[in-house]
Protein backbone atom coordinates (compact mmCIF):
# COMPACT_ATOMS: atom_id res chain seq x y z
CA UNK A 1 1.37 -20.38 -13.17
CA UNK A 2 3.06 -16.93 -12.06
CA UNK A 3 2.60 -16.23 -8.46
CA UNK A 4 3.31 -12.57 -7.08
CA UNK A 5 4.89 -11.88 -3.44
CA UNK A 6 2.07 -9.70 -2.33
CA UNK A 7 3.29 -6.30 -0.02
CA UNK A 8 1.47 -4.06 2.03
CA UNK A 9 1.74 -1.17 -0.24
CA UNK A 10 0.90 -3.03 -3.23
CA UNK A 11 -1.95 -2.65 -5.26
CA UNK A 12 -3.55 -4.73 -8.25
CA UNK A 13 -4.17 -2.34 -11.24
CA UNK A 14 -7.52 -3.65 -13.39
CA UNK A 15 -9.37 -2.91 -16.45
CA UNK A 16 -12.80 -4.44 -16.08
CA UNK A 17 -11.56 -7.77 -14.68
CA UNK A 18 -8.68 -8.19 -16.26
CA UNK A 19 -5.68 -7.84 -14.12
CA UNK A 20 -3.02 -5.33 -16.45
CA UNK A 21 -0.45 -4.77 -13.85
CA UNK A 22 0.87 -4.42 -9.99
CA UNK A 23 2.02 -1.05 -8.53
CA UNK A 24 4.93 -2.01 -6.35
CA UNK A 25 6.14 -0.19 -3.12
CA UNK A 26 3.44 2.58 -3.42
CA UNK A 27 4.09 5.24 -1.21
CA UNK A 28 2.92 9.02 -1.19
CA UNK A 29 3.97 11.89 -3.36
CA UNK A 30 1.91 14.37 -2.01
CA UNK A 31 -0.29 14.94 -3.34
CA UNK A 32 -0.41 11.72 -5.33
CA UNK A 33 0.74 8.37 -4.62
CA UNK A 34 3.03 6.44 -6.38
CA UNK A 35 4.61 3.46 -7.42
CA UNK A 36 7.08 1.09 -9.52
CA UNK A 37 4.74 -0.77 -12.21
CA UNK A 38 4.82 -4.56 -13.12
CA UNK A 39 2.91 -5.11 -15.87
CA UNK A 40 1.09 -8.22 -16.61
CA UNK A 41 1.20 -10.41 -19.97
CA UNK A 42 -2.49 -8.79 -20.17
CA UNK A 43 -1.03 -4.70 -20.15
CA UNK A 44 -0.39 -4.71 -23.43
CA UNK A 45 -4.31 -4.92 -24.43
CA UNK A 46 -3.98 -1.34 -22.92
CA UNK A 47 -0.72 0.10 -23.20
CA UNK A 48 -1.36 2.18 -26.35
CA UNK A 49 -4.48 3.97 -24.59
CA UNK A 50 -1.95 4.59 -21.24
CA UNK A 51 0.40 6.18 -23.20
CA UNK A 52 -1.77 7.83 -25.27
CA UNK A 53 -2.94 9.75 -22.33
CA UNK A 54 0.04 10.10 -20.96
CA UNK A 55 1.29 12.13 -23.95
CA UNK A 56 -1.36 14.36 -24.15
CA UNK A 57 -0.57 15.37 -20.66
CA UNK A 58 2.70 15.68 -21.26
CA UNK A 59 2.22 18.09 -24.68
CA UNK A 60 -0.77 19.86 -22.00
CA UNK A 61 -3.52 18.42 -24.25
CA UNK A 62 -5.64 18.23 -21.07
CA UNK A 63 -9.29 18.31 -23.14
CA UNK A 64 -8.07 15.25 -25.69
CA UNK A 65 -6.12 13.64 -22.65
CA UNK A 66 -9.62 13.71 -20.57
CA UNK A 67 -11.35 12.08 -23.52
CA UNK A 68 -8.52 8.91 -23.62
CA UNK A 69 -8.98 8.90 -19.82
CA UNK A 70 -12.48 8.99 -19.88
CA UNK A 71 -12.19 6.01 -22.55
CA UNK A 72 -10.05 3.98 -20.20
CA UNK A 73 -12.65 4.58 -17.21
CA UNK A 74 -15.48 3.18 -19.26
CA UNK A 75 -13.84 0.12 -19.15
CA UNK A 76 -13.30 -0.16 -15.32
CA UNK A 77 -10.14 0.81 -13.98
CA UNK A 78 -9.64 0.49 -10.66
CA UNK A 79 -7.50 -0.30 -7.94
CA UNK A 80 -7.32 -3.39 -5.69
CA UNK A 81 -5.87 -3.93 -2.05
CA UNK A 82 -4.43 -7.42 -2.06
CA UNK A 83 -3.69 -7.25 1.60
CA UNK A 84 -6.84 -5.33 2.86
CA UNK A 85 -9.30 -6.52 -0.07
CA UNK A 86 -10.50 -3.00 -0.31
CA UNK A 87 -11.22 -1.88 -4.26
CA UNK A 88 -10.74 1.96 -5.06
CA UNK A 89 -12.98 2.77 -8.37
CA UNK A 90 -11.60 5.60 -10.50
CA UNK A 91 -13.59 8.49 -10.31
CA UNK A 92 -12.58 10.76 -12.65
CA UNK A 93 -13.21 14.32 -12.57
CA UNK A 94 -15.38 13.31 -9.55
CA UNK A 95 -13.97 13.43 -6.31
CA UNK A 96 -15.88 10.99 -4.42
CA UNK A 97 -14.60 9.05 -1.38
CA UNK A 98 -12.52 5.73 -1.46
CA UNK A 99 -11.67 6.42 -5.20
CA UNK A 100 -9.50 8.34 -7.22
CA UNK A 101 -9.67 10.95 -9.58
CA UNK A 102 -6.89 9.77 -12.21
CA UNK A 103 -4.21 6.98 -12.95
CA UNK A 104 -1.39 7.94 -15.00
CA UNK A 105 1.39 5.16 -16.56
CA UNK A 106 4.68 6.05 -17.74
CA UNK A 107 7.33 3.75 -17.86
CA UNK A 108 7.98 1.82 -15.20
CA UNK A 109 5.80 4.26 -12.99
CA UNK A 110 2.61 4.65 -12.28
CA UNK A 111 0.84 7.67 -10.14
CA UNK A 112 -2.62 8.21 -8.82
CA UNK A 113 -4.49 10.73 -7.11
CA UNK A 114 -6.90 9.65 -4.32
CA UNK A 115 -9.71 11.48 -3.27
């Protein structure tokens, strides 16, 4: 078994309950955060849909991009506090509280914007 040195400004990265990856040394970007990602064995269920998305955003696809996100958030991404416990749902286009509204992965990076 795999164990992870856990950091302050780390976060676990799931899909449902399935653990994909670690964002490492998170810190802000106004306005997003971000972070150096460290995928799991278990990322590469998901890695076509993450860079799916992320290519539509790149080519400014935003309406087929928002269909591949919303795809992704149907199956329960969120964001996980290892140090605090605290679990930040994705959102979407809905800014609520203690969430956030998108997750982007791109290489070894991975960005977020909180609400």
């Amino acid at each position: 078994m795999t164990t992870h040195k856990v950091n302050e400004n780390d976060y676990y990265i799931y899909v449902g309950d399935v653990l994909i990856a670690f964002a490492r040394n998170v810190d802000d970007d106004m306005p997003d955060v971000i972070g150096t990602l460290e995928p799991t064995g278990e990322f590469e269920r998901f890695r076509s849909l993450f860079d799916k998305e992320y290519e539509l955003l790149d080519a400014g696809n935003y309406d087929e991009r928002r269909r591949v996100m919303e795809e992704i958030l149907e199956m329960g991404l969120r964001l996980e506090s290892p140090i605090h416990g605290t679990i930040y749902p994705c959102t979407g286009q809905h800014a609520l509280p203690g969430g956030f509204v998108y997750l982007h992965i791109h290489g070894g990076k991975v960005w977020w914007r909180p609400c």
